[in-house]
N, C-alpha and C. Protein backbone atom coordinates (compact mmCIF):
# COMPACT_ATOMS: atom_id res chain seq x y z
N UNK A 1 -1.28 57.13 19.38
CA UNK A 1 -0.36 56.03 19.13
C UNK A 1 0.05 55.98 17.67
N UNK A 2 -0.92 56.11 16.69
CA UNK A 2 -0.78 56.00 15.47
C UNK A 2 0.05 57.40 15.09
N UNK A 3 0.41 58.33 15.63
CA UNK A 3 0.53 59.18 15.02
C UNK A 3 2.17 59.01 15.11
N UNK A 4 1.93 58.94 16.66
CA UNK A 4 4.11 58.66 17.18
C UNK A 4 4.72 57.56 16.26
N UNK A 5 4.06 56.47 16.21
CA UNK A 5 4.48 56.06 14.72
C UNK A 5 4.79 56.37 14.02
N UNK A 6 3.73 57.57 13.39
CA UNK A 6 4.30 58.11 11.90
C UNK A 6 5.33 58.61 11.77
N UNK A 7 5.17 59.59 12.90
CA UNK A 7 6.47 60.50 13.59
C UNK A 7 7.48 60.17 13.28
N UNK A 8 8.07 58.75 14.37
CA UNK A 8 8.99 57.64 14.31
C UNK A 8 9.38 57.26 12.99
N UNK A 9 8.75 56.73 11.94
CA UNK A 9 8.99 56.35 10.59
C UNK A 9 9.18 57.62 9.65
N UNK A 10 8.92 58.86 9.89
CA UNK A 10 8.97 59.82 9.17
C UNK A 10 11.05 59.91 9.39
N UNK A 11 10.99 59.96 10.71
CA UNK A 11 12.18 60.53 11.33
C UNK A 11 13.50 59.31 11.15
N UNK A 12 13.12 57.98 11.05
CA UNK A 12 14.03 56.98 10.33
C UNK A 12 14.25 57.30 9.04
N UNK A 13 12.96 57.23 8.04
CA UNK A 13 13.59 57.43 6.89
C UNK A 13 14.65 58.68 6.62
N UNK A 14 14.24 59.57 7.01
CA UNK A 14 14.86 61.05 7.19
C UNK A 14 16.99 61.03 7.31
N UNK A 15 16.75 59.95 8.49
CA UNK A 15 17.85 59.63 8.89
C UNK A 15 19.04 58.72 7.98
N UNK A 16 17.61 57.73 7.33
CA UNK A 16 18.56 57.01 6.04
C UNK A 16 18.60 57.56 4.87
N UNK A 17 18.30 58.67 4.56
CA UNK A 17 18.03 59.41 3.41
C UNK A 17 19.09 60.35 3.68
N UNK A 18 19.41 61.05 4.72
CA UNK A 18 20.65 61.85 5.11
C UNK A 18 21.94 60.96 4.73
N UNK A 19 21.98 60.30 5.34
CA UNK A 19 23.22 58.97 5.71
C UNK A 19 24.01 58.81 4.17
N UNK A 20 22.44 58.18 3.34
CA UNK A 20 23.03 57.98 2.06
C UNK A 20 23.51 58.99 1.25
N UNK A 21 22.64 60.27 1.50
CA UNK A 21 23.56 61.53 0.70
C UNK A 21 24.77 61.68 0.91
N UNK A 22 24.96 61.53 2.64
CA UNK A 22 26.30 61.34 3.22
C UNK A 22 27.68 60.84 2.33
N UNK A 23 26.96 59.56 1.92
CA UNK A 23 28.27 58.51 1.43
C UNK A 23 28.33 58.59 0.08
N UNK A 24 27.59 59.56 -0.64
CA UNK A 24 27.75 60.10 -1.78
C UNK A 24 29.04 61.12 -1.70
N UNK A 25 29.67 61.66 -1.10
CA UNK A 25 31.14 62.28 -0.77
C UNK A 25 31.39 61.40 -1.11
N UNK A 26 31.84 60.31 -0.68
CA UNK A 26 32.98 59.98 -0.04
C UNK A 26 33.37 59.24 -1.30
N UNK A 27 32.43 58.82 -2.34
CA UNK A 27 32.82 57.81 -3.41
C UNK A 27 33.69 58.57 -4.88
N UNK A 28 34.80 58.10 -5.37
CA UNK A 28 34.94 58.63 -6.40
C UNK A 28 35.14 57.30 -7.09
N UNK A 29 34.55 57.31 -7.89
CA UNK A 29 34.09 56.37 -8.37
C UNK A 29 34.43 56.10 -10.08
N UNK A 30 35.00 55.96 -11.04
CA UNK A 30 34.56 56.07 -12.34
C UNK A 30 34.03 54.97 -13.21
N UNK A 31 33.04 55.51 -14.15
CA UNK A 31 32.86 54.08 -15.22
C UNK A 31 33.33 54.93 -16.55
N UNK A 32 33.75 53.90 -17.31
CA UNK A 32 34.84 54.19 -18.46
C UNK A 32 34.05 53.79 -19.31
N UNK A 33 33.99 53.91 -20.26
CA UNK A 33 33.04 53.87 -21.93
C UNK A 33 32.92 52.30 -21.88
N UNK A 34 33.80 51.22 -21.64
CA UNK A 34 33.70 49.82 -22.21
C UNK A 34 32.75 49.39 -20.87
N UNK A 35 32.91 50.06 -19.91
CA UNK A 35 32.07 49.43 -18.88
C UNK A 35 30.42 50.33 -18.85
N UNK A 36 30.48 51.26 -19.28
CA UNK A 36 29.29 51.99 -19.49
C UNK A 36 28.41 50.84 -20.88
N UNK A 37 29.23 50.84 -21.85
CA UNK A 37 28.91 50.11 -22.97
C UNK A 37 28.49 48.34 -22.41
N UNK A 38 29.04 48.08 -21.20
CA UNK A 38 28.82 46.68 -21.13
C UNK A 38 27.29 46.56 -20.27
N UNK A 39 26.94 47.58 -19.50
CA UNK A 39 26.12 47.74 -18.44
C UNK A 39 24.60 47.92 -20.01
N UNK A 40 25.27 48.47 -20.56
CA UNK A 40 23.90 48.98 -21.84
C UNK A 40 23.67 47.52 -22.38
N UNK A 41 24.71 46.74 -23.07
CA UNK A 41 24.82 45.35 -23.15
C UNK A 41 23.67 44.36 -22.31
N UNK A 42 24.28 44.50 -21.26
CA UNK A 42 23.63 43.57 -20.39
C UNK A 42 22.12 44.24 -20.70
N UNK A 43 21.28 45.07 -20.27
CA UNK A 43 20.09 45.50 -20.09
C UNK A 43 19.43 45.23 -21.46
N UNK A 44 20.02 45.60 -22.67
CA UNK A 44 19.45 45.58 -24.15
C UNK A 44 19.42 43.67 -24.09
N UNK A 45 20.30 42.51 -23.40
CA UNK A 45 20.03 41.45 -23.89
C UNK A 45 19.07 40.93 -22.34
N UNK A 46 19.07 41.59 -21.13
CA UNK A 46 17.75 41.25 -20.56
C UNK A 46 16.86 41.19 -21.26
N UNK A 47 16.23 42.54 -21.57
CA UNK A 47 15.35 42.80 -22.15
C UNK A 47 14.83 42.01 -23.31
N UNK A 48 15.47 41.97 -24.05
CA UNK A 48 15.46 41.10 -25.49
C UNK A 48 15.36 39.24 -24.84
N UNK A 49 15.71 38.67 -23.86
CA UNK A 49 15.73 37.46 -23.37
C UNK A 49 14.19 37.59 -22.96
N UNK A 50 13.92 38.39 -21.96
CA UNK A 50 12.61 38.68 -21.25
C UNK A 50 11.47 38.48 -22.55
N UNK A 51 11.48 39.71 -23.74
CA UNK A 51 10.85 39.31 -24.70
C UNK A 51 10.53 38.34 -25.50
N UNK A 52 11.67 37.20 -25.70
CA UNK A 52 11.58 35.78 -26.33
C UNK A 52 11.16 34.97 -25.40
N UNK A 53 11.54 35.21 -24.26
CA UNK A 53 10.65 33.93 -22.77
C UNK A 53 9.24 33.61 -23.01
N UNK A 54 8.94 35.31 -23.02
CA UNK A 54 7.15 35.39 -23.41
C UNK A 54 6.66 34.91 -24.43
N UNK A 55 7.28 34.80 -25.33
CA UNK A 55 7.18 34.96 -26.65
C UNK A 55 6.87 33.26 -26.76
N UNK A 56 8.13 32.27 -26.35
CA UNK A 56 7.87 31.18 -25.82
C UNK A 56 6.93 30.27 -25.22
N UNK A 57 6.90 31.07 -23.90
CA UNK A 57 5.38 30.66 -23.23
C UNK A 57 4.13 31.32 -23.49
N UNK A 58 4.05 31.79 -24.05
CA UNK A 58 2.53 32.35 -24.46
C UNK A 58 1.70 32.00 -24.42
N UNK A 59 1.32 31.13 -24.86
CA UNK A 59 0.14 30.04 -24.68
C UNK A 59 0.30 29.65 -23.57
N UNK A 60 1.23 28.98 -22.93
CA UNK A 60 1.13 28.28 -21.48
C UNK A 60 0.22 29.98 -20.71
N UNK A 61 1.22 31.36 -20.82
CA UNK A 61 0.69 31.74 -19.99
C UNK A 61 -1.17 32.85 -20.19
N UNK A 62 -0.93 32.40 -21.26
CA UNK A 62 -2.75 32.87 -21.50
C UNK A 62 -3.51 31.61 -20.89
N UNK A 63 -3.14 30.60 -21.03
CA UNK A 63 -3.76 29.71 -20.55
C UNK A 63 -3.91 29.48 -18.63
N UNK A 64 -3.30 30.24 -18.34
CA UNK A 64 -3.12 30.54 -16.93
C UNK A 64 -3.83 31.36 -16.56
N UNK A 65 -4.04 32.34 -16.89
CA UNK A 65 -5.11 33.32 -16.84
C UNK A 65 -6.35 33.42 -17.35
N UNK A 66 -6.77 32.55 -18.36
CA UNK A 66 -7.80 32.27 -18.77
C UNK A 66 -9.14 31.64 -17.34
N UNK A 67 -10.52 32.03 -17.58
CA UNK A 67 -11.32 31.81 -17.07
C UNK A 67 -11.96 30.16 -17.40
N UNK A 68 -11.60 30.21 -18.93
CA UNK A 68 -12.38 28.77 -19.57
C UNK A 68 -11.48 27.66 -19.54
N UNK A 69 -11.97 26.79 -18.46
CA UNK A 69 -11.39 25.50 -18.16
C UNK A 69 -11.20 24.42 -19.43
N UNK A 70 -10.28 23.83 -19.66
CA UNK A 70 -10.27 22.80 -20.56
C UNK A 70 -11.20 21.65 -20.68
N UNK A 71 -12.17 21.74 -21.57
CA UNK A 71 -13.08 20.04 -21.32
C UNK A 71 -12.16 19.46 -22.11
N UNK A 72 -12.79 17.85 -22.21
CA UNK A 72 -12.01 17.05 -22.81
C UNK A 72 -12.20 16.85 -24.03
N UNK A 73 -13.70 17.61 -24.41
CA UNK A 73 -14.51 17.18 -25.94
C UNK A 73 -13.67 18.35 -26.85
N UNK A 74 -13.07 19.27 -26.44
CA UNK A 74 -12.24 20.31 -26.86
C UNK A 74 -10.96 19.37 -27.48
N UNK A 75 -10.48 18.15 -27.19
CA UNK A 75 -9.43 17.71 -27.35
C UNK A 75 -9.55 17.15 -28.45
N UNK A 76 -8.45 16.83 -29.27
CA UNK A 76 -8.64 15.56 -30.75
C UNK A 76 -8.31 14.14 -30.15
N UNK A 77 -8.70 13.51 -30.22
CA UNK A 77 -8.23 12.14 -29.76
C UNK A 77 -6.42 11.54 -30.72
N UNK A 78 -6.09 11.19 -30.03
CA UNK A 78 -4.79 10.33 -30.84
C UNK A 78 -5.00 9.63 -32.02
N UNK A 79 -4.55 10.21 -32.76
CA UNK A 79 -3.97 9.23 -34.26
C UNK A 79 -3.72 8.03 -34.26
N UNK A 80 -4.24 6.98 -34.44
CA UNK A 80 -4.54 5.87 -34.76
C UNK A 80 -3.62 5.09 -35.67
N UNK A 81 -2.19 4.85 -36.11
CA UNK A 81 -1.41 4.28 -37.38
C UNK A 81 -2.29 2.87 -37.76
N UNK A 82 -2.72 3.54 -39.37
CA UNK A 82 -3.14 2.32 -39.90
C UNK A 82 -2.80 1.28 -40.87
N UNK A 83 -3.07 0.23 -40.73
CA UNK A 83 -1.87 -0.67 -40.62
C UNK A 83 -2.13 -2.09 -41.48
């Protein structure tokens, strides 16, 4: 049973892996320097967004992953205005 499975899934992918080479004909397609240049754009300011997010939450997210629970004696108490 397990095997006709594999069989089966060997022989789908096979089929969508053909298909898509397939429709590689058929496309002519071009990207032009300002759109090549915009696609580089976009990825260099993902990337760079992705890096300041972290950069941002950092603490929140070490603190997420951390093992050592917050006590409360860890805390400073509130400032007091004196008056």
């Amino acid at each position: 049973m397990k095997s006709r499975r594999n069989v089966s899934s060997r022989k789908s992918i096979l089929s969508w892996v053909l298909g898509l080479l397939g429709l590689g004909a058929l496309s002519t397609a071009y990207i032009d320097p300002g759109s090549g240049s915009f696609i580089i754009q976009a990825a260099v300011a993902a990337i760079l967004g992705s890096v300041l997010l972290i950069r941002a939450f950092w603490k929140q997210i070490v603190a997420m992953f951390s093992r050592k629970p917050k006590s409360p004696e860890d805390e400073t108490p509130p400032a007091t205005p004196s008056g």
